[in-house]
PDB file of N, CA and C in Angstrom:
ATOM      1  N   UNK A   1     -70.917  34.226  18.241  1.00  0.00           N
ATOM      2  CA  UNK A   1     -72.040  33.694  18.974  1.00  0.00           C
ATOM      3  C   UNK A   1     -73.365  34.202  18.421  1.00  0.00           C
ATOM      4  N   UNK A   2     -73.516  35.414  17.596  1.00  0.00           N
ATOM      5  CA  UNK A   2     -74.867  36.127  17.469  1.00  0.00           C
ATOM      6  C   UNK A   2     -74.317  36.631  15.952  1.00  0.00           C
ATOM      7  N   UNK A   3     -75.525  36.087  15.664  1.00  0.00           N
ATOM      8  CA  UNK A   3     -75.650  37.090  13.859  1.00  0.00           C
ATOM      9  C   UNK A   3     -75.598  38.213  13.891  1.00  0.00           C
ATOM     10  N   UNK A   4     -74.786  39.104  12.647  1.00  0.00           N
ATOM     11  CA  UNK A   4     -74.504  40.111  12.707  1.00  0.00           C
ATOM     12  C   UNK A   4     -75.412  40.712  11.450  1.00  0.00           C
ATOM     13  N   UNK A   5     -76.415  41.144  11.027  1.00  0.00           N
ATOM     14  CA  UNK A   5     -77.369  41.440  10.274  1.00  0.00           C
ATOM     15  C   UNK A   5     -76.728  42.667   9.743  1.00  0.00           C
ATOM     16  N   UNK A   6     -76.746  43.711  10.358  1.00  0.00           N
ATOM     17  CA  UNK A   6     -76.864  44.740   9.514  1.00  0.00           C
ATOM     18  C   UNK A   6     -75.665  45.703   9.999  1.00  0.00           C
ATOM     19  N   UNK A   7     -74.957  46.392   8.621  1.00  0.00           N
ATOM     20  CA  UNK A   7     -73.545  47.037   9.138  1.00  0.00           C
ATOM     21  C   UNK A   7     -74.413  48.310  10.115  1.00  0.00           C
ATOM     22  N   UNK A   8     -73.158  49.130  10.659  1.00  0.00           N
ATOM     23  CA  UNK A   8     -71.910  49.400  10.563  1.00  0.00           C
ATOM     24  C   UNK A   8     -71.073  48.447  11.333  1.00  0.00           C
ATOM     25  N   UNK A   9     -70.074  47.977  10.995  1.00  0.00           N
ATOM     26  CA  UNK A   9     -69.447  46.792  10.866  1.00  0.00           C
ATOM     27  C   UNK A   9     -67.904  47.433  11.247  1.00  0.00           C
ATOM     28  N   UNK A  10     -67.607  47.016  12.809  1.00  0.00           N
ATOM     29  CA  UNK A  10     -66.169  47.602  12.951  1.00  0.00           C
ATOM     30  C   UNK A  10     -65.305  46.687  13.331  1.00  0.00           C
ATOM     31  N   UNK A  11     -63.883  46.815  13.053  1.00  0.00           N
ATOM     32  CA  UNK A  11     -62.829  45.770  13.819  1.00  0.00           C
ATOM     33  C   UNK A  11     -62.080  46.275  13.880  1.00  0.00           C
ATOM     34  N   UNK A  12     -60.947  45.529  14.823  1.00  0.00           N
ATOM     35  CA  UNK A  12     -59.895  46.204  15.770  1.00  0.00           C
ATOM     36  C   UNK A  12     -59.119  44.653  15.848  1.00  0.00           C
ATOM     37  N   UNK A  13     -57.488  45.081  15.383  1.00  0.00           N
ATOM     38  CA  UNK A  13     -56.591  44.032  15.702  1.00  0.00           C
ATOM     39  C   UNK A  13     -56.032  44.136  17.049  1.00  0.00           C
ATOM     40  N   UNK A  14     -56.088  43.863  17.619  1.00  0.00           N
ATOM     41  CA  UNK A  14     -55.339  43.959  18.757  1.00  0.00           C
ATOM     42  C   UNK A  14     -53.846  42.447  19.320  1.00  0.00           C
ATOM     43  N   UNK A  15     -52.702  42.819  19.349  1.00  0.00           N
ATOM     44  CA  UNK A  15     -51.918  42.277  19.395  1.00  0.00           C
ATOM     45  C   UNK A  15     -50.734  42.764  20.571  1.00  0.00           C
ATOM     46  N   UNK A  16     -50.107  41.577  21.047  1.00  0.00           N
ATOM     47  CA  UNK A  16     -49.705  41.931  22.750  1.00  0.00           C
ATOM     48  C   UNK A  16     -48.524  42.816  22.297  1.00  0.00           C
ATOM     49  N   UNK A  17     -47.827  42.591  21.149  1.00  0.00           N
ATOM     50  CA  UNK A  17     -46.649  43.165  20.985  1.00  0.00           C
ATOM     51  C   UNK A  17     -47.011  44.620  20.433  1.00  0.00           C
ATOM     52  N   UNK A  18     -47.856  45.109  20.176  1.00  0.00           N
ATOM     53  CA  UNK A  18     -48.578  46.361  20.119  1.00  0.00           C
ATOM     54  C   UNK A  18     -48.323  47.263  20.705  1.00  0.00           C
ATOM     55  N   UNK A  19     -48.416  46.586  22.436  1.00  0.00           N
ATOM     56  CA  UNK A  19     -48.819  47.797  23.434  1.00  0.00           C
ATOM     57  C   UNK A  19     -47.958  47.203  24.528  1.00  0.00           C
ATOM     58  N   UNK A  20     -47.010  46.611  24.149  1.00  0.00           N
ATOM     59  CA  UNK A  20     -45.839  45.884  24.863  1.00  0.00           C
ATOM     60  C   UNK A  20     -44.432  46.735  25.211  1.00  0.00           C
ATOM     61  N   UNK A  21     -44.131  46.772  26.226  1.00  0.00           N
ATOM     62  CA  UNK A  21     -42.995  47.692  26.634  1.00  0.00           C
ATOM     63  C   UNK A  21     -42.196  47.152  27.091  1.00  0.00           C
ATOM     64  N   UNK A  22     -40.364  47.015  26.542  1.00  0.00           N
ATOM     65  CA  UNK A  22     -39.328  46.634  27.211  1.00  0.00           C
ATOM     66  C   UNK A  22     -39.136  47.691  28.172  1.00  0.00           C
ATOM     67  N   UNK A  23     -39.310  48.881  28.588  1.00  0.00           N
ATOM     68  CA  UNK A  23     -38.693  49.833  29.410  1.00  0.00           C
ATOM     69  C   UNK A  23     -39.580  49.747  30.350  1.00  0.00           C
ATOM     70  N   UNK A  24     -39.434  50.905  31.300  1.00  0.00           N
ATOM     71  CA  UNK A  24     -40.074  50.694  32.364  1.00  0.00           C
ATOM     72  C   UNK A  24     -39.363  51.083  33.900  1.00  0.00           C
ATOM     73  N   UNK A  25     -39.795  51.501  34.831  1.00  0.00           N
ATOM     74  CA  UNK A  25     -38.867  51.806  35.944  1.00  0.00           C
ATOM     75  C   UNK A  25     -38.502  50.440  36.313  1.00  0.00           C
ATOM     76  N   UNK A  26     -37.092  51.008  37.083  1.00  0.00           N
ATOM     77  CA  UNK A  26     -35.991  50.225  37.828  1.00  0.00           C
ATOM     78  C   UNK A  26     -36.525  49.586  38.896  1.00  0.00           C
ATOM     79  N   UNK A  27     -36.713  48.375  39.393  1.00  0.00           N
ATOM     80  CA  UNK A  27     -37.209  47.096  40.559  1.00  0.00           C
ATOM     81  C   UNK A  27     -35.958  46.794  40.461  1.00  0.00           C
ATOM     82  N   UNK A  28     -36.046  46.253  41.882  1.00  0.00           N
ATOM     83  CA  UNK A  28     -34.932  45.227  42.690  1.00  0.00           C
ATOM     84  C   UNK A  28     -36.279  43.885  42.595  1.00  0.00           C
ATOM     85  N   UNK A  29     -35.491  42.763  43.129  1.00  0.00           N
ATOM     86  CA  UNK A  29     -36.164  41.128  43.198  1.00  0.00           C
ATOM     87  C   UNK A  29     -37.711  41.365  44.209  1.00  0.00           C
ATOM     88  N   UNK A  30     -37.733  42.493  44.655  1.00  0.00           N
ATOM     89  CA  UNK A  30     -39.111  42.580  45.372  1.00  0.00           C
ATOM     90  C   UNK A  30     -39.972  43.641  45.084  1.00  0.00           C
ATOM     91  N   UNK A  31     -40.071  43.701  43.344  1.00  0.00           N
ATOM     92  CA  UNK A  31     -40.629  45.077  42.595  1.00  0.00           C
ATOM     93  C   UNK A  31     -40.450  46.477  43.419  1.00  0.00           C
ATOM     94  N   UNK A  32     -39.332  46.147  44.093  1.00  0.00           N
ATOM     95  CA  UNK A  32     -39.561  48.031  45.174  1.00  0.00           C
ATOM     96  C   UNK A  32     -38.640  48.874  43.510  1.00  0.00           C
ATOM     97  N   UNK A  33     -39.403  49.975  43.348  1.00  0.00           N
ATOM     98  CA  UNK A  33     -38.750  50.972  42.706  1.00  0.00           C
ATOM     99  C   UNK A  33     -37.676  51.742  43.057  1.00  0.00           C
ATOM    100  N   UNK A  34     -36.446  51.996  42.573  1.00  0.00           N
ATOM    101  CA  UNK A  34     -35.095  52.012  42.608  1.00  0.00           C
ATOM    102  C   UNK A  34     -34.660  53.677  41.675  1.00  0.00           C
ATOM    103  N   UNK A  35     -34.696  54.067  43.012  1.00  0.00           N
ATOM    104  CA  UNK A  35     -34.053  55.418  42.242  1.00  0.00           C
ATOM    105  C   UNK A  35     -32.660  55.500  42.135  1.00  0.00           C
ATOM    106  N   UNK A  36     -32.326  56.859  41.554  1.00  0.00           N
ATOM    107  CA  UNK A  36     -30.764  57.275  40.611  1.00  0.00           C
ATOM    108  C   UNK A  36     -29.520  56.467  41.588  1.00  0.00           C
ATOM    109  N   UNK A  37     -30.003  56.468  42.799  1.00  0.00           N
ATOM    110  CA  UNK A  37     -28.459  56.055  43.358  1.00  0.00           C
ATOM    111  C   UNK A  37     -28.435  54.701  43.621  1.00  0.00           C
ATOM    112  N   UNK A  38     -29.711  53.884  42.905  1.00  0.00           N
ATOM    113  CA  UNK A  38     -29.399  52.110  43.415  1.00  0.00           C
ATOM    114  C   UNK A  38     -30.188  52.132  44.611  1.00  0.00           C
ATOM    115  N   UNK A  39     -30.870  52.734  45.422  1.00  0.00           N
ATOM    116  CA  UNK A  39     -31.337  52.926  46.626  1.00  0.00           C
ATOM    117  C   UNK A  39     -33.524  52.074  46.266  1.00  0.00           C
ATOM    118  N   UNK A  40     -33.805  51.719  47.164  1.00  0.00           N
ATOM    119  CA  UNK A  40     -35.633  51.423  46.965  1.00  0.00           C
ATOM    120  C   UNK A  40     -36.250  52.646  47.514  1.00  0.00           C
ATOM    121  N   UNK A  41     -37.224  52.884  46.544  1.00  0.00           N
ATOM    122  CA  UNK A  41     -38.013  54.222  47.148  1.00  0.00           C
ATOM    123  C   UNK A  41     -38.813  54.036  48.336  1.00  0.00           C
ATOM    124  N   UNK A  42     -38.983  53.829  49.350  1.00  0.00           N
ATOM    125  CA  UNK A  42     -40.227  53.489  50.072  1.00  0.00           C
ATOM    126  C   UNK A  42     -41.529  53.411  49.800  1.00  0.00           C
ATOM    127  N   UNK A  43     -42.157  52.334  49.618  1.00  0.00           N
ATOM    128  CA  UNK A  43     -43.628  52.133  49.707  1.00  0.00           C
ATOM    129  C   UNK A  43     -43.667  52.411  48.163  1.00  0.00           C
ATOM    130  N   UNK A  44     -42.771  52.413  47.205  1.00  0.00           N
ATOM    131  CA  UNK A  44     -43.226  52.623  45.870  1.00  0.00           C
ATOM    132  C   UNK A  44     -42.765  50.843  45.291  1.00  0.00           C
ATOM    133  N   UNK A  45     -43.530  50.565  44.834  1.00  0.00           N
ATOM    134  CA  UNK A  45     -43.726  49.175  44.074  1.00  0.00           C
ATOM    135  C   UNK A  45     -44.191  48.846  42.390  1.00  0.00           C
ATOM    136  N   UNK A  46     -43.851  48.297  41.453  1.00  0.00           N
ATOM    137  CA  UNK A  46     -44.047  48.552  39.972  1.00  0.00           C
ATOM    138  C   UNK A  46     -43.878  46.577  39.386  1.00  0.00           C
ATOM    139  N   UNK A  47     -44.803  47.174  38.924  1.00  0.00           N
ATOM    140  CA  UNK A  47     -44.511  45.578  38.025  1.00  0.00           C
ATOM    141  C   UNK A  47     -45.303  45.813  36.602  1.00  0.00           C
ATOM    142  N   UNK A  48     -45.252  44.306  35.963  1.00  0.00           N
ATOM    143  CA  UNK A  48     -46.145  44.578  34.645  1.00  0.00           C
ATOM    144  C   UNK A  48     -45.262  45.250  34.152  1.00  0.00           C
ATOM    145  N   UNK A  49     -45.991  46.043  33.026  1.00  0.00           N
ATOM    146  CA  UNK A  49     -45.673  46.742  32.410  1.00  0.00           C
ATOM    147  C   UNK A  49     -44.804  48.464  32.435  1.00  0.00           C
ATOM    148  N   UNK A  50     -45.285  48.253  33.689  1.00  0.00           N
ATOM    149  CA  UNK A  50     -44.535  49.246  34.360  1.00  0.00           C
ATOM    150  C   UNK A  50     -43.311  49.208  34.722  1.00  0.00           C
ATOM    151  N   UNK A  51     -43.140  48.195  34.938  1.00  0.00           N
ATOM    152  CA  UNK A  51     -41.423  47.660  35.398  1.00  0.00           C
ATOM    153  C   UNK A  51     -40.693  47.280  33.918  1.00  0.00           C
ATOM    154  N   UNK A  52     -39.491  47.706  34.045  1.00  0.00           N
ATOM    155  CA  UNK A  52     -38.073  47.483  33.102  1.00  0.00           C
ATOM    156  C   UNK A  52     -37.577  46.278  33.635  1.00  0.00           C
ATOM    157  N   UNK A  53     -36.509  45.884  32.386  1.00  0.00           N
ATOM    158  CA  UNK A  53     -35.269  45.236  32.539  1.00  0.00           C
ATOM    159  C   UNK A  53     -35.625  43.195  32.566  1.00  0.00           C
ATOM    160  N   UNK A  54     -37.118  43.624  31.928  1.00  0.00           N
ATOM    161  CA  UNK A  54     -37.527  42.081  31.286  1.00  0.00           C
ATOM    162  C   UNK A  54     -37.998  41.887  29.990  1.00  0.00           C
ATOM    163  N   UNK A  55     -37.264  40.496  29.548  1.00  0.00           N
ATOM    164  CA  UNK A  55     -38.166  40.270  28.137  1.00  0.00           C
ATOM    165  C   UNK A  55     -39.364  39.787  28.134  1.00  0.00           C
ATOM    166  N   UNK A  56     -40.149  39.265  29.426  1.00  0.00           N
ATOM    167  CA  UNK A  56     -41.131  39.347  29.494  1.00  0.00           C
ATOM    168  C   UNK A  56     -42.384  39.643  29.231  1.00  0.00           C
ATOM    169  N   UNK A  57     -43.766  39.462  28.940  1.00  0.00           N
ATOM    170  CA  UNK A  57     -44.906  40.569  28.947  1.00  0.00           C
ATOM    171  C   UNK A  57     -46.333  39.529  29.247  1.00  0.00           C
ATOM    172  N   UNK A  58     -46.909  40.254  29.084  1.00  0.00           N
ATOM    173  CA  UNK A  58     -48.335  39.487  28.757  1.00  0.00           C
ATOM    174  C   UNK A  58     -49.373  39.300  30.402  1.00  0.00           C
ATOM    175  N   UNK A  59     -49.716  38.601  30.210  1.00  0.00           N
ATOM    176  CA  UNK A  59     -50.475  37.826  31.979  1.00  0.00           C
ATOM    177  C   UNK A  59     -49.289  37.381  32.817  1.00  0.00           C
ATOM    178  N   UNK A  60     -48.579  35.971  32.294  1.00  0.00           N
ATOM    179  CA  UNK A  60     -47.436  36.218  33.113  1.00  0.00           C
ATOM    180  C   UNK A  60     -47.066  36.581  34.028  1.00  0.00           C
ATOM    181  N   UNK A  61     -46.187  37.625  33.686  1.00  0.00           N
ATOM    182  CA  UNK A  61     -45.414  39.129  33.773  1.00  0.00           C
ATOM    183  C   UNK A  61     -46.499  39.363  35.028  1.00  0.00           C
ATOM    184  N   UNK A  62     -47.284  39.886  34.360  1.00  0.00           N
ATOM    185  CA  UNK A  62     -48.660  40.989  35.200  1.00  0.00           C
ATOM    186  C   UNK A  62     -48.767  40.113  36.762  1.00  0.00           C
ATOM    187  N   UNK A  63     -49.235  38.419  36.619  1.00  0.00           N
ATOM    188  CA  UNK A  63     -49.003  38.190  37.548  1.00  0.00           C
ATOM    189  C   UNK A  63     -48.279  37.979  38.447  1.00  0.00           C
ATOM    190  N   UNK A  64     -47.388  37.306  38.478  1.00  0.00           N
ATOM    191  CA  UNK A  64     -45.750  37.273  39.015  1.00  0.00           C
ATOM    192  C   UNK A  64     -45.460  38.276  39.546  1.00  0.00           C
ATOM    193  N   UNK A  65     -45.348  40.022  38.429  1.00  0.00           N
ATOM    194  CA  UNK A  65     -45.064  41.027  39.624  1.00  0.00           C
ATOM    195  C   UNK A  65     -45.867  41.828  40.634  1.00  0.00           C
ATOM    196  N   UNK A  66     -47.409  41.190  40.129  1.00  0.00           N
ATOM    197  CA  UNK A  66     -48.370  41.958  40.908  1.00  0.00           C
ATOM    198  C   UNK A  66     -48.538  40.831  42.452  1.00  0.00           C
ATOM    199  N   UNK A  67     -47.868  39.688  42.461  1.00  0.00           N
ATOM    200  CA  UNK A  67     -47.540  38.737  43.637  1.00  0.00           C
ATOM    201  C   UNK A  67     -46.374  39.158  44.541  1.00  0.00           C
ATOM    202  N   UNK A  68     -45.361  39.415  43.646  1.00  0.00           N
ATOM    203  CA  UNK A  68     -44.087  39.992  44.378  1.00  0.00           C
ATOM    204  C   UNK A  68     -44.521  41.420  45.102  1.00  0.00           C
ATOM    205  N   UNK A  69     -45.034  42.361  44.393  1.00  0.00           N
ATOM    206  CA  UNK A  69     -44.667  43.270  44.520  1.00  0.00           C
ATOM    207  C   UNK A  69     -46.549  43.857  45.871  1.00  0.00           C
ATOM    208  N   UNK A  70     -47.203  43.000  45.842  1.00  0.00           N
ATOM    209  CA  UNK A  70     -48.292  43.085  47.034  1.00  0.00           C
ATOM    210  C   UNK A  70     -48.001  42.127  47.981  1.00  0.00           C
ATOM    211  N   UNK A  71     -47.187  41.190  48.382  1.00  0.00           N
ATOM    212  CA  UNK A  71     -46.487  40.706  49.457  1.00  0.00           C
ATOM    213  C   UNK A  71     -45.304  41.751  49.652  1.00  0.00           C
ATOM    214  N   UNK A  72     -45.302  41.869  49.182  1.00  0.00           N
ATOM    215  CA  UNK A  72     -44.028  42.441  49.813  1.00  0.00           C
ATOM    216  C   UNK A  72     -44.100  43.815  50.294  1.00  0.00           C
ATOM    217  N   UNK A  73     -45.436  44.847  49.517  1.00  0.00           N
ATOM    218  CA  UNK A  73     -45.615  46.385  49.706  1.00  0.00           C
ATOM    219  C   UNK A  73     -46.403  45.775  51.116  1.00  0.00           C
ATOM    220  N   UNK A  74     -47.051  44.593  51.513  1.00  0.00           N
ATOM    221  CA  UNK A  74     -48.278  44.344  52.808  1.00  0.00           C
ATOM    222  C   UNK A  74     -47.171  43.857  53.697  1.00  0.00           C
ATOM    223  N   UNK A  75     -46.202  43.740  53.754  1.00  0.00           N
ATOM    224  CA  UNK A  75     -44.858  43.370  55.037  1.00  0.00           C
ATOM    225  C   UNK A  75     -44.297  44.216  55.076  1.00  0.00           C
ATOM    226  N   UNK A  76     -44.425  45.172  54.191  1.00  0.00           N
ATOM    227  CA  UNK A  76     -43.538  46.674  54.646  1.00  0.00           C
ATOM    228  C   UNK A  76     -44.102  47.613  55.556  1.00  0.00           C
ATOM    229  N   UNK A  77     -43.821  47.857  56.524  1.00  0.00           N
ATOM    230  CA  UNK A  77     -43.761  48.889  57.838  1.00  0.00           C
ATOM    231  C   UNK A  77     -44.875  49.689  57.651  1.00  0.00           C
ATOM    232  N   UNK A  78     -45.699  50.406  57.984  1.00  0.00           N
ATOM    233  CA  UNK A  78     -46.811  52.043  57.614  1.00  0.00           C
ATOM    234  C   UNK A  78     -45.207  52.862  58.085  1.00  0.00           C
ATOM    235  N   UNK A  79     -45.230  53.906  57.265  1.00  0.00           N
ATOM    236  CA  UNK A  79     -44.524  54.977  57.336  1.00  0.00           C
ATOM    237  C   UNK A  79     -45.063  56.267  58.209  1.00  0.00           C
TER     238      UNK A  79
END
């Protein structure tokens, strides 16, 4: 959009598979986080990139589990 006249002159590749993670903590179908025994942690919720066990990534991803996983943490009980 704007002329670039005079260096210093920097760039940066940035690419999704870069900073892309198959791992990630354990979710059940309603992003609740799933500790050692198969059990949901209470009030703990993960998606994105944070969450495992998808080939998934990108916006997507981000949205989808940040939908699941804030309906579902706002119908869960106050502790």
């Amino acid at each position: 959009m704007y002329k670039i006249e005079r260096p210093k002159f920097y760039a940066a590749a940035i690419v999704i598979v870069w900073h892309d993670s198959y791992g990630g903590l354990r979710i059940n179908r309603k992003c609740q986080v799933i500790d050692t025994d198969g059990n949901p942690i209470p009030g703990l919720y993960a998606g994105c990139e944070a969450s495992g066990g998808g080939n998934q990534h990108g916006l997507g991803r981000g949205l989808v589990h940040a939908y699941i996983a804030g309906t579902n943490a706002h119908e869960e009980p106050a502790a």
